[in-house]
Protein backbone atom coordinates (compact mmCIF):
# COMPACT_ATOMS: atom_id res chain seq x y z
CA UNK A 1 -55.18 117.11 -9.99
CA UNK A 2 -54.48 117.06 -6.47
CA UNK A 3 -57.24 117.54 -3.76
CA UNK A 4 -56.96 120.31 -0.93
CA UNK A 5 -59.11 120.77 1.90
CA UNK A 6 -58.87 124.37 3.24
CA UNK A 7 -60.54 124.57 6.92
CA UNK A 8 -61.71 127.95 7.96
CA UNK A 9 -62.03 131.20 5.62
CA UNK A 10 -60.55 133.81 7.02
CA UNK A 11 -57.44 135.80 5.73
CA UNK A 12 -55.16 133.19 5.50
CA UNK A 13 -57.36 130.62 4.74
CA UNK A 14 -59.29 132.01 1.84
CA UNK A 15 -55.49 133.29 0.82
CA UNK A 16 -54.30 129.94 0.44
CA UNK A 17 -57.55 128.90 -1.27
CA UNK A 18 -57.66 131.29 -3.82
CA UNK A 19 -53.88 131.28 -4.64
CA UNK A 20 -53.97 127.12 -4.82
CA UNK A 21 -57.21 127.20 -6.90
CA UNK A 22 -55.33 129.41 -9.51
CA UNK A 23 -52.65 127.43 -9.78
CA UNK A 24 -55.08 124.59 -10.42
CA UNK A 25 -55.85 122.67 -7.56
CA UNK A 26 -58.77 120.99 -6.64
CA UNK A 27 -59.42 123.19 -3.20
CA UNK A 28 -62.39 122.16 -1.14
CA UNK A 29 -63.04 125.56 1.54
CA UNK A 30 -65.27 124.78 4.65
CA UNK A 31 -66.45 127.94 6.24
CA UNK A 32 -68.88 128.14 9.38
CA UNK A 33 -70.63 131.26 8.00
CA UNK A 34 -71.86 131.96 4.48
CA UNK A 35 -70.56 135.19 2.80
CA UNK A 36 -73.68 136.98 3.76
CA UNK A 37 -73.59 135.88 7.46
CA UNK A 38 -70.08 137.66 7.42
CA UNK A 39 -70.99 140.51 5.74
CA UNK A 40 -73.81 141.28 8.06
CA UNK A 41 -71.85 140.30 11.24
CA UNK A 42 -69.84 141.84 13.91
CA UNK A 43 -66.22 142.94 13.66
CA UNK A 44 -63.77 140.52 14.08
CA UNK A 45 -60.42 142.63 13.99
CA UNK A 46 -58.30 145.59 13.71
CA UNK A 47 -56.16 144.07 10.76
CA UNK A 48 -53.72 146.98 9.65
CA UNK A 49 -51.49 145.50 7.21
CA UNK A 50 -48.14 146.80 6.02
CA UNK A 51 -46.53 146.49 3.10
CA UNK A 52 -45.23 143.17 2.91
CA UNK A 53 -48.91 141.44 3.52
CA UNK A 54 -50.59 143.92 1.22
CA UNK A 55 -48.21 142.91 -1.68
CA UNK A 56 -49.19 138.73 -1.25
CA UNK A 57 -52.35 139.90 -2.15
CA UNK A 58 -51.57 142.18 -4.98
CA UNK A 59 -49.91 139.14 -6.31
CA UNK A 60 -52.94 137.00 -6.14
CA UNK A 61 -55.08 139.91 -7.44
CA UNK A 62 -57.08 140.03 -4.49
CA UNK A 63 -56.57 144.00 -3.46
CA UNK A 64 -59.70 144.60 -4.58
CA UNK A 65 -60.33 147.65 -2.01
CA UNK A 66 -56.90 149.50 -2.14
CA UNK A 67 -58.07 152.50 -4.18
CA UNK A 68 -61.08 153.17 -1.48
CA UNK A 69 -59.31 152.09 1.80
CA UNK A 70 -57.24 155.25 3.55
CA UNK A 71 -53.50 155.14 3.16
CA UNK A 72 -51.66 154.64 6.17
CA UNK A 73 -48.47 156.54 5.70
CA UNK A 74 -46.97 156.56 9.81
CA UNK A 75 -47.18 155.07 12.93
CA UNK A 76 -47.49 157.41 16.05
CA UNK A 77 -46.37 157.44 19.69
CA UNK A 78 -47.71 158.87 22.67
CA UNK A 79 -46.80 157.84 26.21
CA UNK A 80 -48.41 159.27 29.01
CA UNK A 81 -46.76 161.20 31.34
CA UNK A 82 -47.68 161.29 35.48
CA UNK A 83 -49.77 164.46 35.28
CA UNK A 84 -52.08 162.92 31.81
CA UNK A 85 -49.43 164.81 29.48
CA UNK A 86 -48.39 163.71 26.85
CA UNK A 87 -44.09 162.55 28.00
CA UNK A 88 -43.59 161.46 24.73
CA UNK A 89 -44.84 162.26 21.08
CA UNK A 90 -43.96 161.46 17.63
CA UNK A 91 -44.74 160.05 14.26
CA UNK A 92 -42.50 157.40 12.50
CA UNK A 93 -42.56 157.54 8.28
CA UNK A 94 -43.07 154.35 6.28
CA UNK A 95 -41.41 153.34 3.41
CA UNK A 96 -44.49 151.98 1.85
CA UNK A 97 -48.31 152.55 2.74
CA UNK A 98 -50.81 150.09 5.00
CA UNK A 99 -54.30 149.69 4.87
CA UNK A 100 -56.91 148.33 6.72
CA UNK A 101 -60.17 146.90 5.27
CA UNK A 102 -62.99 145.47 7.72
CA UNK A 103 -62.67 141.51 7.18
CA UNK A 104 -66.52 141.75 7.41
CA UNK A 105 -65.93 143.27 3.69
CA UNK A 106 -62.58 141.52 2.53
CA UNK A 107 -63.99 138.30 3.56
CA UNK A 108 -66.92 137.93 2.68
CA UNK A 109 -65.92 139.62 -1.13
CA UNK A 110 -63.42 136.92 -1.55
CA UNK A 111 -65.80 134.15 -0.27
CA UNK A 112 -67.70 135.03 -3.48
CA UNK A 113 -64.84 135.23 -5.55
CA UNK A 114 -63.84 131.86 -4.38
CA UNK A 115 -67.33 130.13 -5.13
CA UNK A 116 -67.48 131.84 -8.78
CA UNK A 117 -63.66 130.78 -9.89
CA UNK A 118 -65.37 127.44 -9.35
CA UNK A 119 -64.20 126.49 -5.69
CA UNK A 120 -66.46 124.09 -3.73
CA UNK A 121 -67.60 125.77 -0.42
CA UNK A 122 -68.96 123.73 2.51
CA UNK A 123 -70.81 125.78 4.71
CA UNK A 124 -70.12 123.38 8.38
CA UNK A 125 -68.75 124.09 11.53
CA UNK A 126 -65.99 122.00 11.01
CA UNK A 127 -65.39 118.63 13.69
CA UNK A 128 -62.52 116.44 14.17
CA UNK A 129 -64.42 113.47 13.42
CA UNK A 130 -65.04 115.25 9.90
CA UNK A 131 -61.48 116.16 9.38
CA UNK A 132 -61.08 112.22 9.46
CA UNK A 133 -63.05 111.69 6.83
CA UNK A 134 -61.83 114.34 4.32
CA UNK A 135 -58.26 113.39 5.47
CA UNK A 136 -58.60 109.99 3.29
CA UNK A 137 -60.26 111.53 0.27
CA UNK A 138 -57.63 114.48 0.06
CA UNK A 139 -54.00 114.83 -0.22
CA UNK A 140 -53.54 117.68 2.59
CA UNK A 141 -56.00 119.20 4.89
CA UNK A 142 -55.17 122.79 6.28
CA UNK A 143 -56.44 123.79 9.29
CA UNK A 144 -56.96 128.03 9.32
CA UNK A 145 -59.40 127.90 11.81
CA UNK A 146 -58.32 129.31 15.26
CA UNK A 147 -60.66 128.33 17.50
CA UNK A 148 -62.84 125.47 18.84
CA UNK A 149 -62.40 122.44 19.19
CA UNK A 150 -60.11 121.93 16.00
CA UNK A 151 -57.40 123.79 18.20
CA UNK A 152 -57.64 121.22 20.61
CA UNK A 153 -55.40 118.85 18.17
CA UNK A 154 -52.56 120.98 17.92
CA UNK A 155 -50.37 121.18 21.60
CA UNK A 156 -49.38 123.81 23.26
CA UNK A 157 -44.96 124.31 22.38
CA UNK A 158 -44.07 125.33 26.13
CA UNK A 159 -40.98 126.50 25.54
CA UNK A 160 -42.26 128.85 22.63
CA UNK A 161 -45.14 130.02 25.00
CA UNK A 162 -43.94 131.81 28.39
CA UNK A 163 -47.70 133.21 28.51
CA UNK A 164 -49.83 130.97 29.95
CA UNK A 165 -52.69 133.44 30.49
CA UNK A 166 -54.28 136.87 28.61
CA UNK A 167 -51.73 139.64 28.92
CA UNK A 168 -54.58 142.09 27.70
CA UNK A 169 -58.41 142.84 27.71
CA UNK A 170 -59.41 143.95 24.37
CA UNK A 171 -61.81 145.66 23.31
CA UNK A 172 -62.40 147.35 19.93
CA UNK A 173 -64.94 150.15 18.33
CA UNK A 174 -65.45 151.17 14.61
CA UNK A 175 -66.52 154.81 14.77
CA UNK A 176 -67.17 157.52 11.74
CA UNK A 177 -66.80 160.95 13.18
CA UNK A 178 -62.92 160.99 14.40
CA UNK A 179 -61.55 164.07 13.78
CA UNK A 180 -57.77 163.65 12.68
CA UNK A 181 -55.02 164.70 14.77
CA UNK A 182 -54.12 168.17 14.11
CA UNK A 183 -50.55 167.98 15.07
CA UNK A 184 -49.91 166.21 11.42
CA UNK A 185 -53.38 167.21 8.99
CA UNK A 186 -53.50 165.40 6.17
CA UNK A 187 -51.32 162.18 7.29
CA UNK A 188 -53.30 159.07 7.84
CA UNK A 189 -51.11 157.09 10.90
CA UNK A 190 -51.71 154.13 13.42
CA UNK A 191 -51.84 156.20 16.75
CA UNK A 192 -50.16 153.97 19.80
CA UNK A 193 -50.90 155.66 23.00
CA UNK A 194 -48.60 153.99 26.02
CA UNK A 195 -50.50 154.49 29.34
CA UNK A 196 -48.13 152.93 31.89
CA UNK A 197 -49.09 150.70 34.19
CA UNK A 198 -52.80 150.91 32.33
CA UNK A 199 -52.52 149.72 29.37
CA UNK A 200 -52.39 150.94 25.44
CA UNK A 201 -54.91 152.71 23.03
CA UNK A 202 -54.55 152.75 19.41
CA UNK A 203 -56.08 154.33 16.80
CA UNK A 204 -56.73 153.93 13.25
CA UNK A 205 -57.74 154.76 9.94
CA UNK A 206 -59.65 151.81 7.80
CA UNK A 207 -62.40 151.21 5.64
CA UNK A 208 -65.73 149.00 6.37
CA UNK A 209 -68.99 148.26 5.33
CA UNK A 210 -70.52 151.63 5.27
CA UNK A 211 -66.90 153.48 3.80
CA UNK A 212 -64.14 155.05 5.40
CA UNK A 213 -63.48 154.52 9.56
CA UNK A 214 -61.87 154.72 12.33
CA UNK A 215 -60.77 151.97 15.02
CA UNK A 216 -60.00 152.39 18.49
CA UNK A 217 -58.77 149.78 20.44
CA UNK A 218 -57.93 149.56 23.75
CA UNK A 219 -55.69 147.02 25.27
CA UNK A 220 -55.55 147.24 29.06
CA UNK A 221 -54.09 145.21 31.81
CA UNK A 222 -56.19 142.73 33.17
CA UNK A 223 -57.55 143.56 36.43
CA UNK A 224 -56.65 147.00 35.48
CA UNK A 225 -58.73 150.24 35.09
CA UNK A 226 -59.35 149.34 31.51
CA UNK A 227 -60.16 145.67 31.98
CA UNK A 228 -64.23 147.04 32.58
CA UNK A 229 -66.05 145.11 28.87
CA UNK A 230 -66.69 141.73 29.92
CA UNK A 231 -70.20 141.79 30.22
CA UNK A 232 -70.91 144.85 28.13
CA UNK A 233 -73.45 143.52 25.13
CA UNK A 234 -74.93 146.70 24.26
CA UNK A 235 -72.85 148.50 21.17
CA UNK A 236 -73.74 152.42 22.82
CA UNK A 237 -72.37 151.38 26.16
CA UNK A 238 -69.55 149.73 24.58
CA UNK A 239 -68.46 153.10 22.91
CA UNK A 240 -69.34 155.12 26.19
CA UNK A 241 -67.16 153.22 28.05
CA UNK A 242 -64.46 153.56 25.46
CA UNK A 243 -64.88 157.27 25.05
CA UNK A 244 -64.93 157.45 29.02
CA UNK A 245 -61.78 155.69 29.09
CA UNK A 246 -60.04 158.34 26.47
CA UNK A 247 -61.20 161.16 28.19
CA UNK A 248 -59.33 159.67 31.53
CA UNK A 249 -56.09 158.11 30.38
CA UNK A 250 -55.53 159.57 26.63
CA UNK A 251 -57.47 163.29 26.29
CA UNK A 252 -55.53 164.55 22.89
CA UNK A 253 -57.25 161.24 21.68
CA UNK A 254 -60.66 161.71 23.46
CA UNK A 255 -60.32 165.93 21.76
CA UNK A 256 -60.99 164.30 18.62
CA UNK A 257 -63.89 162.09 19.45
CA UNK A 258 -66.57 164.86 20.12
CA UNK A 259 -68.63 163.28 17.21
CA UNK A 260 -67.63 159.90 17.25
CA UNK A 261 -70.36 157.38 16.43
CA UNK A 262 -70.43 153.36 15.80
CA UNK A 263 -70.46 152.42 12.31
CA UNK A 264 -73.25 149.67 12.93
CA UNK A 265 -74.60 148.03 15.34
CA UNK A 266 -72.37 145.02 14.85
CA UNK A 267 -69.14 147.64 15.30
CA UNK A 268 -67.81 146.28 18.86
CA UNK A 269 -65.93 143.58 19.87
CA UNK A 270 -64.04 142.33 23.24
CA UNK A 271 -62.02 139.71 24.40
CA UNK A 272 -58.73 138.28 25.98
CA UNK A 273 -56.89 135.07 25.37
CA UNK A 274 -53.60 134.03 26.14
CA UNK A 275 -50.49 134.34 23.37
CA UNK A 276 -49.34 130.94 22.41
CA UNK A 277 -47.45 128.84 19.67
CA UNK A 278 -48.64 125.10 19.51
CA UNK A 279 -47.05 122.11 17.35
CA UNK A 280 -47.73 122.38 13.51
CA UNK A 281 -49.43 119.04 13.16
CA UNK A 282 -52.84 117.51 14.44
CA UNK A 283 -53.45 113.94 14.34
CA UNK A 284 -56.67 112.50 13.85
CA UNK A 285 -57.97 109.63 15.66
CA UNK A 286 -57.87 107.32 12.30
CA UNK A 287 -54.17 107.85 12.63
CA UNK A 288 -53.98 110.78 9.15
CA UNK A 289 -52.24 114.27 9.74
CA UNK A 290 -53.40 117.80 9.36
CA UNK A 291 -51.04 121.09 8.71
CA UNK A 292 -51.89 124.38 11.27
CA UNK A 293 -52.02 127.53 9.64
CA UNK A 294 -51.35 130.92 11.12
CA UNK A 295 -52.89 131.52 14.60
CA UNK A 296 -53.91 128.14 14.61
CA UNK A 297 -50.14 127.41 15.33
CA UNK A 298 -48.62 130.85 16.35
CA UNK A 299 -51.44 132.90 17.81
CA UNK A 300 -49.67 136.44 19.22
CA UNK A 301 -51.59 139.06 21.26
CA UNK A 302 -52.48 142.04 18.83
CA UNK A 303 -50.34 144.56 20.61
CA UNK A 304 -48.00 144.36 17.35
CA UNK A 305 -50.59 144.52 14.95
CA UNK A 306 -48.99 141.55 13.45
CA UNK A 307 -52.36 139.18 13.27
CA UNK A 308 -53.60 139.80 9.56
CA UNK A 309 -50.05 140.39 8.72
CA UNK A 310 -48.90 136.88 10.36
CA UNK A 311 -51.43 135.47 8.22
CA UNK A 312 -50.88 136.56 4.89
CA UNK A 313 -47.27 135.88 5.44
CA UNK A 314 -48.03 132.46 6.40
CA UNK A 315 -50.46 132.22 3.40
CA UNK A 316 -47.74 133.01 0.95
CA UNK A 317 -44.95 130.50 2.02
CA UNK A 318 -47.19 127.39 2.84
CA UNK A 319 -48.50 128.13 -1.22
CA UNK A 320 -44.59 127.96 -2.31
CA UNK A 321 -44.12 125.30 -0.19
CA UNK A 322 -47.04 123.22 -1.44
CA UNK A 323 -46.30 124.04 -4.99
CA UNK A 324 -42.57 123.90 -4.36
CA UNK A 325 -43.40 119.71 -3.10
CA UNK A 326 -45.04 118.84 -6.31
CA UNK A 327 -46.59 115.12 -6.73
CA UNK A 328 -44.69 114.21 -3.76
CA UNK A 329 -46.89 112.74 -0.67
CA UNK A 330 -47.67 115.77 2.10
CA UNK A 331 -46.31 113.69 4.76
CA UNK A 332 -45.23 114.59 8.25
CA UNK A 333 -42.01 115.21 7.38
CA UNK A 334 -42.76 118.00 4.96
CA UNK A 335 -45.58 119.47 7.06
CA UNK A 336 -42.99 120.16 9.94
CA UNK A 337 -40.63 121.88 7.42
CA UNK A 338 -43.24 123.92 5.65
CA UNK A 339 -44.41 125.45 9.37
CA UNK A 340 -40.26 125.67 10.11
CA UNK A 341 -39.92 127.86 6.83
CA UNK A 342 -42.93 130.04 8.08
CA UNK A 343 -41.47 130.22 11.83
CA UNK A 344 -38.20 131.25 11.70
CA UNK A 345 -39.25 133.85 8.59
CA UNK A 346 -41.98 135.49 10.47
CA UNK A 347 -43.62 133.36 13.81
CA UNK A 348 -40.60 133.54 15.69
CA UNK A 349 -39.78 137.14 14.98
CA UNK A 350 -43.14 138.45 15.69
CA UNK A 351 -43.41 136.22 18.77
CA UNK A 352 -40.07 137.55 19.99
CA UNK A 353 -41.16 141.21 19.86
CA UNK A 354 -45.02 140.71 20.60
CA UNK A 355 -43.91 139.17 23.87
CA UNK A 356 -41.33 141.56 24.82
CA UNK A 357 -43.87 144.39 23.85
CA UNK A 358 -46.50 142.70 26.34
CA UNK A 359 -43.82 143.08 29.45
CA UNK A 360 -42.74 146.06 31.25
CA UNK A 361 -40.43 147.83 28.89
CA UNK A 362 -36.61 148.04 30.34
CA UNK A 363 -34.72 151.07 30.60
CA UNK A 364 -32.86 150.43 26.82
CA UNK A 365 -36.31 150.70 25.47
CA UNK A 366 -37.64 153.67 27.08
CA UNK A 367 -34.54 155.20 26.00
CA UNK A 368 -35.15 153.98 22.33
CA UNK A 369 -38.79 155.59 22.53
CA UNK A 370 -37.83 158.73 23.79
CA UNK A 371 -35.03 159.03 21.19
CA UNK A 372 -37.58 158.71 18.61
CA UNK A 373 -38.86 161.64 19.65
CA UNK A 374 -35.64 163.80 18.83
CA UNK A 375 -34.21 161.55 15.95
CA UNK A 376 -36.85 161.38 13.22
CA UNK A 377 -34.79 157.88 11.86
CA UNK A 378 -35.44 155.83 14.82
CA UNK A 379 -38.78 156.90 14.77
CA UNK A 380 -38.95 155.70 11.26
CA UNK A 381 -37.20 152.57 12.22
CA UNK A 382 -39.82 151.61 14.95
CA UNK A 383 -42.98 152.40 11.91
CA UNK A 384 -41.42 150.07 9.40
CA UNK A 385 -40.24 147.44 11.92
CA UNK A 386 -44.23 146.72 11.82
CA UNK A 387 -43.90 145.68 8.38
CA UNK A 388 -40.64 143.78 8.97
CA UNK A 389 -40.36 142.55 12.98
CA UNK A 390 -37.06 140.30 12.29
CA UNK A 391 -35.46 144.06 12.12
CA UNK A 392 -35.90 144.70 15.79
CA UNK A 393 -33.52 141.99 16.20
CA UNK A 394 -30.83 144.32 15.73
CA UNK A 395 -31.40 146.92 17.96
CA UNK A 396 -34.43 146.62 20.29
CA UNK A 397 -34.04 143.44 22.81
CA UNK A 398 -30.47 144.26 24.09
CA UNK A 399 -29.31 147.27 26.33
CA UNK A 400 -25.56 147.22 24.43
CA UNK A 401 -27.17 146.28 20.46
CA UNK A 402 -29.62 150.16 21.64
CA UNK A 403 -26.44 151.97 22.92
CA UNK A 404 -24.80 151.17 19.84
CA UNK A 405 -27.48 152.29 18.02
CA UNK A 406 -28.43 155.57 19.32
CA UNK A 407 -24.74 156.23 19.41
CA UNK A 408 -24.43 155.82 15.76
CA UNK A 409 -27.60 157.88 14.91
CA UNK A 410 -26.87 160.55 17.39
CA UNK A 411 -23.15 160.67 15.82
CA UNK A 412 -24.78 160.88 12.59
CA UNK A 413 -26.81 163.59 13.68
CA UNK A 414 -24.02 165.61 14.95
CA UNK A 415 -22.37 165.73 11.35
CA UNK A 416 -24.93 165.96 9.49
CA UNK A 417 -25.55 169.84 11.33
CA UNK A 418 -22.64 172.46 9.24
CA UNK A 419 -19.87 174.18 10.69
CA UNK A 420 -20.61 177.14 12.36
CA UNK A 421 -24.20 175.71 13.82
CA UNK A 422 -25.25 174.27 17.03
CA UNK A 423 -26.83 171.09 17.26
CA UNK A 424 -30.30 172.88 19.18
CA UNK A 425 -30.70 175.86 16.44
């Protein structure tokens, strides 16, 4: 039976755990926190996942949550116009539902499910002198952990990195109370709310340790009006500030919030860190290789929403790759074709649009935004381009590919109205 060691438990480390100890390897997991200690902890994410992400873990019967946890059905956009108006407003349709469940909850329940398949959990704060050990009494050591000083042995990829610095403050509040947005009652959506020059809000529906919720999370500039949370370790003032914030920059949002409350006391979060990609494999000192998974390797601001996704996705093909390989050795050689298959499938796709998504937007864009508005099949194009980013590809980053394609739809839209009729009736 051959020996895995899985470093760091979050989505796609306990993932690839659980889907490798079913198909009967020997996994070792080392986790920093106990499933209680993440249970009882503080948000660590917004994690809405589409379609795609939530079917990996349908097929590893780990969806556990999906009858309780609200069914995302669109993805909204609001810009901001110069008088606080809202310029822009519409709701994209997706083909198949998301969902997001608090990783305090998903977590920590497959934690326990890991430990009573039989899985042997070491609860350490991981070092690189101790991946050198396990390294020579294992036959492939992933590293899922994204921070510390783990990260350290994987180098930055320049050339896949233009970001050298945080292209957002973040900062993030569970809330019960939201009111939904009248405009479309009954429809459980992501909101994005485009404040230019400011920053972005977004809103959404998920479920967490004390039942159904809502997120908000701002991302704002930094240096900007919205870059105001470093510092702010009180939960209330955290959520005052945010609320503050909506009232200013995003009032159909803030209309809704007249009740808003945290969920717990551990419902807050903020941050920044810079986007970046970094090489696939760490060497250790004693001269044995480890395998980066997920935002160890290609870590993407969450503008996208692609983090959780990202991960799954990178769960699923390393496990085909791994059980693809067989009894042959996990040398170097494989590891940098495993993290290939996983780049140019989803890292490079989300990278591509994450980034462009972080800059100003070009005229082709706004265009493509606005058009949304009056042509309900680009709007649905932009929602399901969350669950599929490679799509964008085709449409999005060139000013000639988003001619072409408004031309087609608006030609389409001009026979699809019947003789007789006028295109505005």
């Amino acid at each position: 039976m051959r020996k895995i060691l899985v470093v760091g438990a979050g989505q796609s480390g306990l993932q690839l755990a659980i889907g490798l100890q079913a198909k009967g390897y020997e996994v070792t997991l080392m986790s920093n926190r106990t499933a209680d200690e993440i249970r009882t902890g503080r948000i660590m994410s917004t994690q809405v996942m589409f379609d795609t992400a939530l079917r990996h873990e349908r097929d590893l019967g780990l969806n556990y949550w999906e009858r309780h946890t609200p069914r995302i059905e669109g993805v909204g956009v609001s810009v901001s116009g110069p008088d606080g108006s809202r310029a822009v407003d519409w709701l994209g349709r997706l083909k198949a539902y998301a969902q997001s469940v608090d990783q305090r909850v998903k977590m920590a329940g497959w934690l326990d499910t890991f430990v009573q398949r039989g899985g042997q959990l070491v609860i350490h704060g991981a070092s690189v002198a101790d991946l050198d050990y396990f390294s020579r009494v294992h036959d492939l050591v992933l590293v899922a952990a994204g921070k510390g000083e783990l990260v350290s042995m994987f180098g930055r990829d320049a050339a896949r990195s233009p970001y050298g610095t945080p292209q957002r403050a973040l900062a993030v509040s569970y809330v019960h109370g939201l009111e939904p947005r009248p405009e479309h009652p009954g429809t459980e959506a992501v909101r994005c709310n485009l404040v230019p020059g400011v920053g972005e809000l977004f809103t959404m529906p998920a479920l967490t340790t004390s039942g159904r919720a809502d997120i908000l999370f701002w991302e704002g500039l930094p240096g900007g009006p919205l870059d105001v949370f470093r510092g702010v370790n009180d939960p209330a003032e955290h959520l005052r500030i945010t609320l503050a914030l909506m009232e200013k920059y995003t009032p159909w949002e803030h209309a809704r919030a007249a009740k808003a409350e945290l969920t717990d006391a551990g419902g807050t979060l903020a941050g920044r860190y810079a986007p970046v990609v970094r090489n696939p494999i760490g060497r250790l000192p004693g001269g044995g290789a480890v395998l980066g998974v997920a935002d160890v390797v290609v870590a993407n601001d969450p503008i996208t929403g692609q983090g959780s996704n990202s991960a799954a996705k990178c769960a699923a093909s390393y496990l085909s790759s791994i059980l693809m390989h067989g009894d042959k050795p996990f040398d170097e050689a494989w590891m940098k074709a495993t993290f290939d298959k996983y780049w140019f499938a989803t890292g490079k796709p989300v990278t591509q649009w994450t980034n462009a998504m972080l800059a100003p937007p070009p005229e082709h864009v706004l265009n493509l935004i606005g058009a949304a508005g009056r042509h309900q099949p680009v709007a649905d194009r932009f929602a399901n381009g969350f669950d599929n980013p490679a799509d964008f590809d085709a449409f999005f980053y060139d000013a000639e590919d988003a001619a072409d394609y408004l031309a087609e739809v608006e030609s389409s839209a001009d026979s699809s109205v019947p003789t007789g009729a006028s295109a505005d009736e």
